[in-house]
N, C-alpha and C. Protein backbone atom coordinates (compact mmCIF):
# COMPACT_ATOMS: atom_id res chain seq x y z
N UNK A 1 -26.07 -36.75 16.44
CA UNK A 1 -25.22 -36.60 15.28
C UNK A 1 -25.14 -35.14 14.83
N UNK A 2 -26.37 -34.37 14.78
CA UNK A 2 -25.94 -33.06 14.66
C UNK A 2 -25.11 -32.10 15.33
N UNK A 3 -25.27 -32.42 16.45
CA UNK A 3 -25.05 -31.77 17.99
C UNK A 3 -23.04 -31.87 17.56
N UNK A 4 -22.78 -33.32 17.30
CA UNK A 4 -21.29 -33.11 16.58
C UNK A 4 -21.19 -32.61 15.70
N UNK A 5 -21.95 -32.66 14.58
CA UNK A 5 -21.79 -31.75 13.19
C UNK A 5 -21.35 -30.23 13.52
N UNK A 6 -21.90 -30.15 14.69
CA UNK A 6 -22.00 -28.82 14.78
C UNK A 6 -20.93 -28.11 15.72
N UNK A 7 -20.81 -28.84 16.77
CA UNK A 7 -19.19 -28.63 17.22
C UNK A 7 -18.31 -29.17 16.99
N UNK A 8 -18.32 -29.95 15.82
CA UNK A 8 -17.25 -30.23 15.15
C UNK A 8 -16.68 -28.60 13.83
N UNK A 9 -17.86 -28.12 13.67
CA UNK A 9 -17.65 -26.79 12.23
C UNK A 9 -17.19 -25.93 13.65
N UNK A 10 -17.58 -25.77 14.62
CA UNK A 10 -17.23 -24.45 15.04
C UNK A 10 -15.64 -24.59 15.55
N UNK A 11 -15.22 -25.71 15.96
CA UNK A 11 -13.92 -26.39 16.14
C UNK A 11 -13.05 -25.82 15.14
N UNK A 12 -13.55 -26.14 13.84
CA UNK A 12 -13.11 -26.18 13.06
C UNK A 12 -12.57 -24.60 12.49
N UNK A 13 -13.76 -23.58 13.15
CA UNK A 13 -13.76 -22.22 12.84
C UNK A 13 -13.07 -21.69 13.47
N UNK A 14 -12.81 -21.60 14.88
CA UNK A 14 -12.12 -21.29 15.68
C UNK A 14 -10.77 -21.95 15.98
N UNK A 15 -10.40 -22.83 15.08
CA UNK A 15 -8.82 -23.10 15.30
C UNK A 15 -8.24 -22.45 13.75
N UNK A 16 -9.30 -22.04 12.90
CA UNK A 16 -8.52 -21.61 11.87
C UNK A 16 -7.89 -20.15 12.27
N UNK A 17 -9.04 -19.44 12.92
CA UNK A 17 -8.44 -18.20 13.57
C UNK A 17 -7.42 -18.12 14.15
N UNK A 18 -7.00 -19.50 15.15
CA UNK A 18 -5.74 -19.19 16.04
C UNK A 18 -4.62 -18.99 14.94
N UNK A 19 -4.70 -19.75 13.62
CA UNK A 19 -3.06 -19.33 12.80
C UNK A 19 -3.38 -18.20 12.28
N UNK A 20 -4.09 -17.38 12.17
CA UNK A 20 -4.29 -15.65 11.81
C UNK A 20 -3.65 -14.87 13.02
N UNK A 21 -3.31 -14.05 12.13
CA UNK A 21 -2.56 -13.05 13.27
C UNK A 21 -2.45 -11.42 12.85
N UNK A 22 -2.59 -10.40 13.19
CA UNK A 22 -2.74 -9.19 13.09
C UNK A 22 -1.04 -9.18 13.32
N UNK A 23 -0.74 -8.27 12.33
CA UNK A 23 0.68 -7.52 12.06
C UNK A 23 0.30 -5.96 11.86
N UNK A 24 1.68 -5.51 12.69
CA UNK A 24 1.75 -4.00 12.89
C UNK A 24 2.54 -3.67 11.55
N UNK A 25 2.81 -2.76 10.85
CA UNK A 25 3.40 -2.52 9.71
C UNK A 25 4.74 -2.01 10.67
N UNK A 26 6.00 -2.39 9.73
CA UNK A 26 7.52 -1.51 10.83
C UNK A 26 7.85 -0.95 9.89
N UNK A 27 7.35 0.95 9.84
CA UNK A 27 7.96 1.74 9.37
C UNK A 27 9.14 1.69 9.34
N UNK A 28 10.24 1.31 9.98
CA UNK A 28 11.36 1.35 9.49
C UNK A 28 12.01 0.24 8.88
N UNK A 29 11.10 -0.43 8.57
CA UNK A 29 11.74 -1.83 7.68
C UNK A 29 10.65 -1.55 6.34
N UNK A 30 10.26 -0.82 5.96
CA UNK A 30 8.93 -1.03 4.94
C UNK A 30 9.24 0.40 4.03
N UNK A 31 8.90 0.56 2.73
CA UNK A 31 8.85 1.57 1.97
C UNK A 31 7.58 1.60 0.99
N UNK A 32 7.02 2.57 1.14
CA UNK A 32 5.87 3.26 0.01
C UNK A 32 6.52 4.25 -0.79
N UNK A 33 7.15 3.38 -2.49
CA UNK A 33 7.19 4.08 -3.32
C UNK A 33 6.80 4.02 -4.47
N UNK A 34 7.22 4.94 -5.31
CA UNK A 34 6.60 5.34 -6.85
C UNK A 34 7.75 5.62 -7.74
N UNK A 35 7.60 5.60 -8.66
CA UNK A 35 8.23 6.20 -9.75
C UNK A 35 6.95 6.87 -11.05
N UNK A 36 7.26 8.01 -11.43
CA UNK A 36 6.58 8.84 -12.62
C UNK A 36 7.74 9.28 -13.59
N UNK A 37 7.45 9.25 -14.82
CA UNK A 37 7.54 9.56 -16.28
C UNK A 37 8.34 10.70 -16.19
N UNK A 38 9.36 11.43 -16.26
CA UNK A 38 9.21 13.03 -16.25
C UNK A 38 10.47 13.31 -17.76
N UNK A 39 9.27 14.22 -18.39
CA UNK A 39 10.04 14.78 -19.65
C UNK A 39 9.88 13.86 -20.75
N UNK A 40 9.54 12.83 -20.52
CA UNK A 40 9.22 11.68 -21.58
C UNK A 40 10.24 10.93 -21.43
N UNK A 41 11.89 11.32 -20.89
CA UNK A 41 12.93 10.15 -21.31
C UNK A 41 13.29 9.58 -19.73
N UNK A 42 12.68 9.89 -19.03
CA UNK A 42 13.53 9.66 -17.42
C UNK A 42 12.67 9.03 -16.51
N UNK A 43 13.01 8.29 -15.39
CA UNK A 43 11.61 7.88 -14.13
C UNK A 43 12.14 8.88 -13.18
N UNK A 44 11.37 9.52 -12.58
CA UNK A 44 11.64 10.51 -10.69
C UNK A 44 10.97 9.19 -10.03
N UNK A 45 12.11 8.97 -8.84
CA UNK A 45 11.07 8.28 -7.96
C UNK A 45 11.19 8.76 -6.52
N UNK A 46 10.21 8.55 -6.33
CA UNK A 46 10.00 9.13 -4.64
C UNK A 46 9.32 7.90 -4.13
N UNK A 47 8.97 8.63 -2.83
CA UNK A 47 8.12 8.19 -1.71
C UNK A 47 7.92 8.45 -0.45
N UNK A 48 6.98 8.08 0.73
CA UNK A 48 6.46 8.76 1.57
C UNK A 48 7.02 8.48 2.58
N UNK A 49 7.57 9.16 3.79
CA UNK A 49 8.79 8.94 4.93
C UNK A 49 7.73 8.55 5.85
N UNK A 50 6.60 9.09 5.96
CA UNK A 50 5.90 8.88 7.22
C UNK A 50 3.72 8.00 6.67
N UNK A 51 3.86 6.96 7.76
CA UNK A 51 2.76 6.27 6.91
C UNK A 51 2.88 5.48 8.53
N UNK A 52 1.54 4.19 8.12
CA UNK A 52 1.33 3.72 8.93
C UNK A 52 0.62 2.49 8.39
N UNK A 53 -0.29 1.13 9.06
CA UNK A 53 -0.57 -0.01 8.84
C UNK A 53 -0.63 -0.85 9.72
N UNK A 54 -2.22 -1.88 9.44
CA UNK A 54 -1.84 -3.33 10.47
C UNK A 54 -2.59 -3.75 8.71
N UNK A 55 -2.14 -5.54 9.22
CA UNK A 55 -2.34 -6.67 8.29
C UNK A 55 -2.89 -7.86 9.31
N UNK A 56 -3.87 -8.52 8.49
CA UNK A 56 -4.29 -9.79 9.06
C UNK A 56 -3.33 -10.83 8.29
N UNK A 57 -2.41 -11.87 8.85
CA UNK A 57 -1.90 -12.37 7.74
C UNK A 57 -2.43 -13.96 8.46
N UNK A 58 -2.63 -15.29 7.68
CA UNK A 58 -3.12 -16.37 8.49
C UNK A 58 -1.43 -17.24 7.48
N UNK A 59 -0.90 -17.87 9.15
CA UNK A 59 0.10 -17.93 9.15
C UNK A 59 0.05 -19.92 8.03
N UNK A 60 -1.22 -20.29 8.56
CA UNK A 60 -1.31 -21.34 8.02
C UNK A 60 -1.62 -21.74 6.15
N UNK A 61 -2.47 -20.98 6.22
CA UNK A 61 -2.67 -21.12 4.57
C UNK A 61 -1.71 -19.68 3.56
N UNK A 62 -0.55 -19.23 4.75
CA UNK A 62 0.10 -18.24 4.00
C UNK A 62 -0.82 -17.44 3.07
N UNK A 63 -1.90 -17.22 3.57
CA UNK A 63 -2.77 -15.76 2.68
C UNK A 63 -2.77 -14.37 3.63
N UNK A 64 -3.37 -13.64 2.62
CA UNK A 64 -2.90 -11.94 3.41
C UNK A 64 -4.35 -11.71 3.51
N UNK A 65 -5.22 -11.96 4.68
CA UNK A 65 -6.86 -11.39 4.62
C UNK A 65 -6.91 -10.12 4.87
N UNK A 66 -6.27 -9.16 5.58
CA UNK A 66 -6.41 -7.96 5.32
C UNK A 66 -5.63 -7.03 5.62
N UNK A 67 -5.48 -5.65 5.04
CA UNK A 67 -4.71 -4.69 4.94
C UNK A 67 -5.15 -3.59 4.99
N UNK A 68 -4.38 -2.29 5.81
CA UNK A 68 -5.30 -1.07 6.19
C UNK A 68 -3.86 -0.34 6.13
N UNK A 69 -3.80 0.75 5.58
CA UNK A 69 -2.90 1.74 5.69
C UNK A 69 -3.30 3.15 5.39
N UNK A 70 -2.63 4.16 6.06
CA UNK A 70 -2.84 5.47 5.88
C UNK A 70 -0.94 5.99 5.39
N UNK A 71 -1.06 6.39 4.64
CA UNK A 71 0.43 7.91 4.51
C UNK A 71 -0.40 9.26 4.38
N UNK A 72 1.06 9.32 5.10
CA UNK A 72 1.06 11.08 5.11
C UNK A 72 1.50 12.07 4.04
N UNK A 73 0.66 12.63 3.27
CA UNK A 73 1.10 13.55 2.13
C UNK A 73 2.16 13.92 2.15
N UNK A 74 2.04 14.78 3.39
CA UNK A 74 3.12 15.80 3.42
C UNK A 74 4.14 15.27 4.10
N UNK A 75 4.38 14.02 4.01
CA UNK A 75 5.56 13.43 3.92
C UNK A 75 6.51 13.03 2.42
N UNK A 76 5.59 13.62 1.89
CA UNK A 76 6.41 13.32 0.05
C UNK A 76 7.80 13.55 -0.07
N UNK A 77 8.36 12.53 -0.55
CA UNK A 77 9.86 12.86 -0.30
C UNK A 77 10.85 12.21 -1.77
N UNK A 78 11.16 13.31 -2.64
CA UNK A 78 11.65 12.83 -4.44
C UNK A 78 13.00 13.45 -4.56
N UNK A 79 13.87 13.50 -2.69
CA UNK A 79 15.16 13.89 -2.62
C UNK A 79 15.62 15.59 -3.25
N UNK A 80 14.57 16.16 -3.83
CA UNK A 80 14.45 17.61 -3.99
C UNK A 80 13.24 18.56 -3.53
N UNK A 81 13.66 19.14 -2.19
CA UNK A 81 12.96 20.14 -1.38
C UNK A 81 12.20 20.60 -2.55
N UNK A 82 12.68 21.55 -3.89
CA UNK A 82 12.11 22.26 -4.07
C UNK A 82 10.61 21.41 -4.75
N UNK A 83 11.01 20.35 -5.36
CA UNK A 83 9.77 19.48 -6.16
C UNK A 83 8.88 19.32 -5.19
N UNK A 84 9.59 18.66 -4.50
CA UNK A 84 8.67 18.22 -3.06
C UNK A 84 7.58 19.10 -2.86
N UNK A 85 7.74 20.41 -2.59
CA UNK A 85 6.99 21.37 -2.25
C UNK A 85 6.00 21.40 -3.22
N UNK A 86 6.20 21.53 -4.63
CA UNK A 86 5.69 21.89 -5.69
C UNK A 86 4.24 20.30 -5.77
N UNK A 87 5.02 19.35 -5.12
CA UNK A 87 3.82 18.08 -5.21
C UNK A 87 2.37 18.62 -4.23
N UNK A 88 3.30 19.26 -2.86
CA UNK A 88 2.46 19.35 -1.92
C UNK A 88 1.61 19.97 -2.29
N UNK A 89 1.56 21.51 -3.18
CA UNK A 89 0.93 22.83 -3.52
C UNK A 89 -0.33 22.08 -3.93
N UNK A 90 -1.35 22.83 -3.91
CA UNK A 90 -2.70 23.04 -4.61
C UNK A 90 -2.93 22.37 -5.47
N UNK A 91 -2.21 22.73 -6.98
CA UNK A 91 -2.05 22.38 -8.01
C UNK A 91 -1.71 20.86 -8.72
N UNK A 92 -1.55 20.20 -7.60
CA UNK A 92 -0.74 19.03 -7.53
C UNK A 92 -1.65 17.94 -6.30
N UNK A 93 -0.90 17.32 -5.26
CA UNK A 93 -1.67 16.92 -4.36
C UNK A 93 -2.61 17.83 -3.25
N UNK A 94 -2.20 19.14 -3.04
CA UNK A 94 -3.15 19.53 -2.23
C UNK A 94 -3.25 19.38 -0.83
N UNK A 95 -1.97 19.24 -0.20
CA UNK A 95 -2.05 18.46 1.32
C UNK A 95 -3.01 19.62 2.47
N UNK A 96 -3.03 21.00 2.08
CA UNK A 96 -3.90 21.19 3.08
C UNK A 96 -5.54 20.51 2.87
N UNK A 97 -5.30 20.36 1.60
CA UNK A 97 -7.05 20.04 1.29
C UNK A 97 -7.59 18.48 2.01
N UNK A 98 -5.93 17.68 1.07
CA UNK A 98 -6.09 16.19 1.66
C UNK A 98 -5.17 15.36 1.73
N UNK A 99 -4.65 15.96 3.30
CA UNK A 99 -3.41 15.55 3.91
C UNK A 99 -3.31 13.86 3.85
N UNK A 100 -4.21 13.15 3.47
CA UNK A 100 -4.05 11.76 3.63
C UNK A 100 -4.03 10.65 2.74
N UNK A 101 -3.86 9.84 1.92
CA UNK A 101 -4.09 8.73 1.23
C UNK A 101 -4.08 7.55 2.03
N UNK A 102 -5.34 7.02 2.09
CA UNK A 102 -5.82 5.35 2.75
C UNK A 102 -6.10 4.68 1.84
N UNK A 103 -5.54 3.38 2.09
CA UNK A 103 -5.80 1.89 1.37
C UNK A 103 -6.83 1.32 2.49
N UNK A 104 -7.34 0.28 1.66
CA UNK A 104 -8.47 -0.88 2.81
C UNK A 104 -8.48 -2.11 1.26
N UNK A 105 -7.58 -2.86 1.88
CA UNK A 105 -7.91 -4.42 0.71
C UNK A 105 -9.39 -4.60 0.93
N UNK A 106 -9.93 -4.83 0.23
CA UNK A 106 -10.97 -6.15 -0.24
C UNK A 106 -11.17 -7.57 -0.35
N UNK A 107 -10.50 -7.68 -1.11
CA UNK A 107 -9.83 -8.95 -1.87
C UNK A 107 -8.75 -9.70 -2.11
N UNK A 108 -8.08 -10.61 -2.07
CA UNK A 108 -6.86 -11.05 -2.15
C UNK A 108 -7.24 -12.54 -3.52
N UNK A 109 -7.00 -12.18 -4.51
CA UNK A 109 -7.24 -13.38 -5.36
C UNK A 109 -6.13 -14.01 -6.13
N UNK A 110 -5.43 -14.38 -6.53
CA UNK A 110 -5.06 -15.42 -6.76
C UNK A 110 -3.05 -14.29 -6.73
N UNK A 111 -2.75 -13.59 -7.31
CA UNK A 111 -1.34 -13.29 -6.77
C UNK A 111 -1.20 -11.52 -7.41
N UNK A 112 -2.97 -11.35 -6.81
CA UNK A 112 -3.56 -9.77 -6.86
C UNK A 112 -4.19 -9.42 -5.62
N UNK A 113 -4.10 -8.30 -5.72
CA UNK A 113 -4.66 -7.48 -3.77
C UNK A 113 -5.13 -6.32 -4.29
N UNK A 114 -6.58 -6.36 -4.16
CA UNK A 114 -7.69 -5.49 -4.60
C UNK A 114 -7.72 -4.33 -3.31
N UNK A 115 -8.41 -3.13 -3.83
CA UNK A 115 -8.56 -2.61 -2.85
C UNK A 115 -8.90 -0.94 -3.27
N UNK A 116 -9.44 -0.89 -1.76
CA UNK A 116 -10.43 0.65 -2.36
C UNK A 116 -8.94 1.77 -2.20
N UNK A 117 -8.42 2.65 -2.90
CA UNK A 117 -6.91 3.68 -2.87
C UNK A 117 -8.20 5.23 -2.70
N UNK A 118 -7.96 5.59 -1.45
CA UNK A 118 -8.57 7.08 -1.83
C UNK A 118 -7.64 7.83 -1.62
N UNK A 119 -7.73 8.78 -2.35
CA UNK A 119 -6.63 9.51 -3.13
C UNK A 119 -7.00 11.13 -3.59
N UNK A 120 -6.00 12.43 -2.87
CA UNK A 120 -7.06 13.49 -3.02
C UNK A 120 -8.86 13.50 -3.16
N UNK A 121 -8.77 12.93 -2.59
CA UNK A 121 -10.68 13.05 -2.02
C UNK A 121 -11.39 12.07 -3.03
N UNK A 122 -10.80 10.83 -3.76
CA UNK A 122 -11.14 10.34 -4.79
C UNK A 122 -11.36 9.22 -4.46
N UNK A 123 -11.87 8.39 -4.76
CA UNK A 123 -12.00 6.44 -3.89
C UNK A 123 -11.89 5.78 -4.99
N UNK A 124 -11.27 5.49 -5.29
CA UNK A 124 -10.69 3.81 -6.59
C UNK A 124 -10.93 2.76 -6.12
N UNK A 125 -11.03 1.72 -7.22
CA UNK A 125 -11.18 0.58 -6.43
C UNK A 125 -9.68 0.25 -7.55
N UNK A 126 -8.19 -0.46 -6.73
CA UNK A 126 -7.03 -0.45 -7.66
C UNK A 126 -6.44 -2.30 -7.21
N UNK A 127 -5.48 -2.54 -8.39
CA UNK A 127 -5.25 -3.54 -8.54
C UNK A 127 -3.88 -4.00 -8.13
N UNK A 128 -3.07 -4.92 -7.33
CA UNK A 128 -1.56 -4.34 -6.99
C UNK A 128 -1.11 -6.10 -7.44
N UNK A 129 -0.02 -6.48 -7.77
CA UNK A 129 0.55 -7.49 -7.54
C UNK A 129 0.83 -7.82 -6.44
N UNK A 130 0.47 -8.75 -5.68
CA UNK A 130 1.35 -8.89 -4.62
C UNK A 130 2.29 -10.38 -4.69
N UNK A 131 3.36 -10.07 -3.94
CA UNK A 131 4.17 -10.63 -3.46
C UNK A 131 4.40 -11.34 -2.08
N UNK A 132 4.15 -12.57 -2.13
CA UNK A 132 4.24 -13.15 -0.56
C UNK A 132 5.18 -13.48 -0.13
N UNK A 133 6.37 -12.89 0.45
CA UNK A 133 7.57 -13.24 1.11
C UNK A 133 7.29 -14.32 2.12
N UNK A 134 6.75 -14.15 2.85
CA UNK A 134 6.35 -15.44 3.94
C UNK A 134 6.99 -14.82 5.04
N UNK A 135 6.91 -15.55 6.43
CA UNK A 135 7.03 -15.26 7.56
C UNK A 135 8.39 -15.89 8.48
N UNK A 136 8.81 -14.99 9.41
CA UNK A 136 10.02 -15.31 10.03
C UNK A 136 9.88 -14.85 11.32
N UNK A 137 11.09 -15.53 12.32
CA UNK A 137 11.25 -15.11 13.47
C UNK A 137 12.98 -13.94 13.37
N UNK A 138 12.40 -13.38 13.88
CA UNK A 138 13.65 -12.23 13.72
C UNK A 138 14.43 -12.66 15.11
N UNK A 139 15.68 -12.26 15.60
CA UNK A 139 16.89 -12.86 16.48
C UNK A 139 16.06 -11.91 17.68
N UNK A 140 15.04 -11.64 18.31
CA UNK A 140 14.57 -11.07 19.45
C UNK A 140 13.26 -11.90 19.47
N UNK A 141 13.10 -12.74 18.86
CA UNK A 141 11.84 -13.36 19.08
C UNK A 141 10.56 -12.88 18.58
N UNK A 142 10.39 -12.12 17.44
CA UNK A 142 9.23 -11.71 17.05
C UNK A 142 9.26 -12.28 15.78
N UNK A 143 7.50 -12.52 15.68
CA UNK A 143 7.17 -13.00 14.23
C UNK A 143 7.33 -11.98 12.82
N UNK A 144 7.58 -12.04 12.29
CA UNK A 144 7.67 -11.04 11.00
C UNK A 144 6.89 -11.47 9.67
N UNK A 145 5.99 -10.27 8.97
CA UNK A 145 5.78 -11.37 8.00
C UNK A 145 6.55 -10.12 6.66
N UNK A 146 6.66 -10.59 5.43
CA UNK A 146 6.80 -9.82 4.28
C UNK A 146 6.35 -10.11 3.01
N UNK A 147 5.96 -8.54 2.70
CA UNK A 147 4.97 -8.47 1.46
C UNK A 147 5.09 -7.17 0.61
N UNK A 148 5.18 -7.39 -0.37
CA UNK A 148 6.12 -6.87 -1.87
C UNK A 148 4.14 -6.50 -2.50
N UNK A 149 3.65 -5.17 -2.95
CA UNK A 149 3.00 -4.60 -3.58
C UNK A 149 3.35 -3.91 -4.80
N UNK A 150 2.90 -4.19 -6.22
CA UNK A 150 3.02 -3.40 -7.37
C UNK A 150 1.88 -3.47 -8.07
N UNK A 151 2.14 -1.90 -8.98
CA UNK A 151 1.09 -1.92 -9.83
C UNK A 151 0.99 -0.45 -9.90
N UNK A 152 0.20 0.32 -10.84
CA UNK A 152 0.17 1.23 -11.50
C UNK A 152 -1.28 2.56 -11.75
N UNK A 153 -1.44 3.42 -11.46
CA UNK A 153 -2.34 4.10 -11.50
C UNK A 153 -2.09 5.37 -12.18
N UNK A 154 -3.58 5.86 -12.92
CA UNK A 154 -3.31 6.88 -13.33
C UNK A 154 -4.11 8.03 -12.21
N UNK A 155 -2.72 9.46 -12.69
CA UNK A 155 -3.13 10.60 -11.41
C UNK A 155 -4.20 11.35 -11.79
N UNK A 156 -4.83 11.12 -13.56
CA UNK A 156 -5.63 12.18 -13.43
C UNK A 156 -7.32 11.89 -12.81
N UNK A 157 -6.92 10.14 -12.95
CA UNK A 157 -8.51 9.46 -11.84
C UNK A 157 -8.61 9.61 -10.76
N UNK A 158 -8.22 10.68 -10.17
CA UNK A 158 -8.02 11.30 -8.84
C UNK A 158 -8.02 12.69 -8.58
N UNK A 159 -8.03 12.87 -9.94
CA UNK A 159 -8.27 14.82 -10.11
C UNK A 159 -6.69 15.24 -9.65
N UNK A 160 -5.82 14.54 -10.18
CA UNK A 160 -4.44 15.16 -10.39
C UNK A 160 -4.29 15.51 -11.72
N UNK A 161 -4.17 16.51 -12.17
CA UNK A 161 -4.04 16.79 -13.67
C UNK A 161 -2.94 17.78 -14.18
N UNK A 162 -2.12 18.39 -13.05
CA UNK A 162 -1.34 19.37 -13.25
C UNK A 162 -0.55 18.78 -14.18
N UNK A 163 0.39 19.96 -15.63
CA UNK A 163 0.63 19.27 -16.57
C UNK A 163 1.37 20.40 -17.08
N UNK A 164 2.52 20.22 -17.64
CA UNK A 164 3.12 21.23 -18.95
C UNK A 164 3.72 20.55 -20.53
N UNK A 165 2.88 21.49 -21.02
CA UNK A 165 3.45 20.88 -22.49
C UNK A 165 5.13 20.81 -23.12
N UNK A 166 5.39 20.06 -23.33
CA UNK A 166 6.71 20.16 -23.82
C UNK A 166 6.59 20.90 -25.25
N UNK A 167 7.62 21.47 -25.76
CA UNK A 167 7.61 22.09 -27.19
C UNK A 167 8.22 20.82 -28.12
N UNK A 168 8.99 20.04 -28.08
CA UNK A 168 8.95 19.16 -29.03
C UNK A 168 7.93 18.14 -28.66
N UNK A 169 6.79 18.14 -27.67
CA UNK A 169 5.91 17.12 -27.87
C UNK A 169 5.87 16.36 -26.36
N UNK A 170 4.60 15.95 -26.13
CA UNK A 170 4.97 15.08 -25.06
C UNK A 170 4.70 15.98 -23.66
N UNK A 171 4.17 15.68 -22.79
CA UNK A 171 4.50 16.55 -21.52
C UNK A 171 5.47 16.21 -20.00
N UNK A 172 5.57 17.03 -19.27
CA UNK A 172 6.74 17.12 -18.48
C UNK A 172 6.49 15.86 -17.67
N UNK A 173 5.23 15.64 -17.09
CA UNK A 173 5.10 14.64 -15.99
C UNK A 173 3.71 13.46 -16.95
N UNK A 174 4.07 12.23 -17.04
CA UNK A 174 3.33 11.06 -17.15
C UNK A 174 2.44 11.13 -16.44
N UNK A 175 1.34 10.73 -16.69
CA UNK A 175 0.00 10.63 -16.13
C UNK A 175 -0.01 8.79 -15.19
N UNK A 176 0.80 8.30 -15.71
CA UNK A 176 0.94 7.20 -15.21
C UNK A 176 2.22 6.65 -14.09
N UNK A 177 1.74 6.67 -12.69
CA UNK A 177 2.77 6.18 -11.80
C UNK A 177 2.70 4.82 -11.02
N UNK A 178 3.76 4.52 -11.39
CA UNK A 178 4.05 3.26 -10.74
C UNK A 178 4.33 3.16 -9.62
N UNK A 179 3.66 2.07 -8.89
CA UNK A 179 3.74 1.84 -7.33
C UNK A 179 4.76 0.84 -7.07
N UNK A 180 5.28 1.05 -5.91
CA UNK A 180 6.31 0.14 -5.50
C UNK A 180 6.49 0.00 -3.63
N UNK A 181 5.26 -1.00 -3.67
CA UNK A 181 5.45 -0.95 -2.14
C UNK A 181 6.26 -2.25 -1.23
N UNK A 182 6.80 -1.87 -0.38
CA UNK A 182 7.88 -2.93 0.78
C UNK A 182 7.30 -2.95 1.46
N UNK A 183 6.66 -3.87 2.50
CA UNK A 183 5.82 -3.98 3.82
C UNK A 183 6.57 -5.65 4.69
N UNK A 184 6.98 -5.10 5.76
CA UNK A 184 7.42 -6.04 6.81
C UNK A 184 6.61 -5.48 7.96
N UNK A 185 5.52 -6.86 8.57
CA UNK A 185 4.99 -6.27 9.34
C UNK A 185 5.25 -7.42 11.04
N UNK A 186 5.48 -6.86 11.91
CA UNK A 186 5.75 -7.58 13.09
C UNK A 186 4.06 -7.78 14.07
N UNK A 187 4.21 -9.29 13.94
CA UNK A 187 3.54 -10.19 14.93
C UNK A 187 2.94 -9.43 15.85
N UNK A 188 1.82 -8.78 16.54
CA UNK A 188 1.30 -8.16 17.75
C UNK A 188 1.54 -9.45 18.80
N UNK A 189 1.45 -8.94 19.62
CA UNK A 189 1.82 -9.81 21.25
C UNK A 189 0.33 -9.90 21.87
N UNK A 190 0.15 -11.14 22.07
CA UNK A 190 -1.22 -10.73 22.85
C UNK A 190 -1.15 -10.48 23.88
């Protein structure tokens, strides 16, 4: 009777794995963006052209077990060269110092996705909404899955602090930016 107890749990362990599946992130179907505060009355929004990602997604209980991504700083992109530059500088993000920002989930709890954000040389542990689009076959035969990230951080918990005072009050750039991430990630082939 044990002897089944017992290959009956591992049965049980190993077919849950087969509906898990590792997804590649498709940069060109996916966006990492933001919007920030600027001047007190307006949002700038940008985001990063060049990045990367895999996801564990288990196709059966539609949960997201894990998530890994890197962007590239100096891919910052807010549709003006000259800002752009001004993010990259020293003073701001710093890309020679720390060309990179990585995510690594933790947690996935109830319709939140935890996870460590390091950020100019800083490690958070941050909070995102997520969004479960669910999974599809695209017209070439690949699995797809999609997943909608939000939520909000402040830049100076990261040792971003660059700042100008406004004269009627208020400063140029919000300390608070909003995240806005798109992720479609395609099925790996075994």
């Amino acid at each position: 009777m044990k002897k089944t107890s017992v290959l009956t749990a591992l049965f049980l362990l190993s077919s849950a794995s087969l509906f898990a599946g590792t997804y590649t992130i498709d940069t060109e179907h996916s966006t990492v963006g933001f919007k920030v505060k600027h001047m007190m009355i307006s949002d700038v929004s940008g985001k990063f052209d060049t990045f990367n990602g895999s996801l564990n997604y288990d196709e059966k209980t539609k949960v997201l077990k894990s998530l890994n991504g890197t962007i590239d700083v100096n891919s910052i992109n807010t549709a003006n060269p000259k800002r752009d530059d001004h993010l990259k500088a020293s003073d701001l993000f710093d890309v020679q110092k720390y060309p990179m920002i990585i995510f690594n989930l933790t947690e996935v709890k109830n319709d939140f996705a935890y996870g460590q954000l390091t950020l100019h040389g800083v490690t958070k542990l941050i909070k995102l909404k997520l969004d479960n689009n669910g999974i599809v076959k695209d017209p070439w035969g690949n699995q797809r899955v999609g997943l909608e990230l939000s939520g909000q951080l402040n830049r100076k918990d990261y040792g971003i602090t660059w700042n100008k005072a406004l004269e009627a009050g208020g400063v140029a750039v919000d300390e608070n930016v909003k995240l806005d991430i798109q992720l479609e990630g395609i099925l790996n082939k075994q």
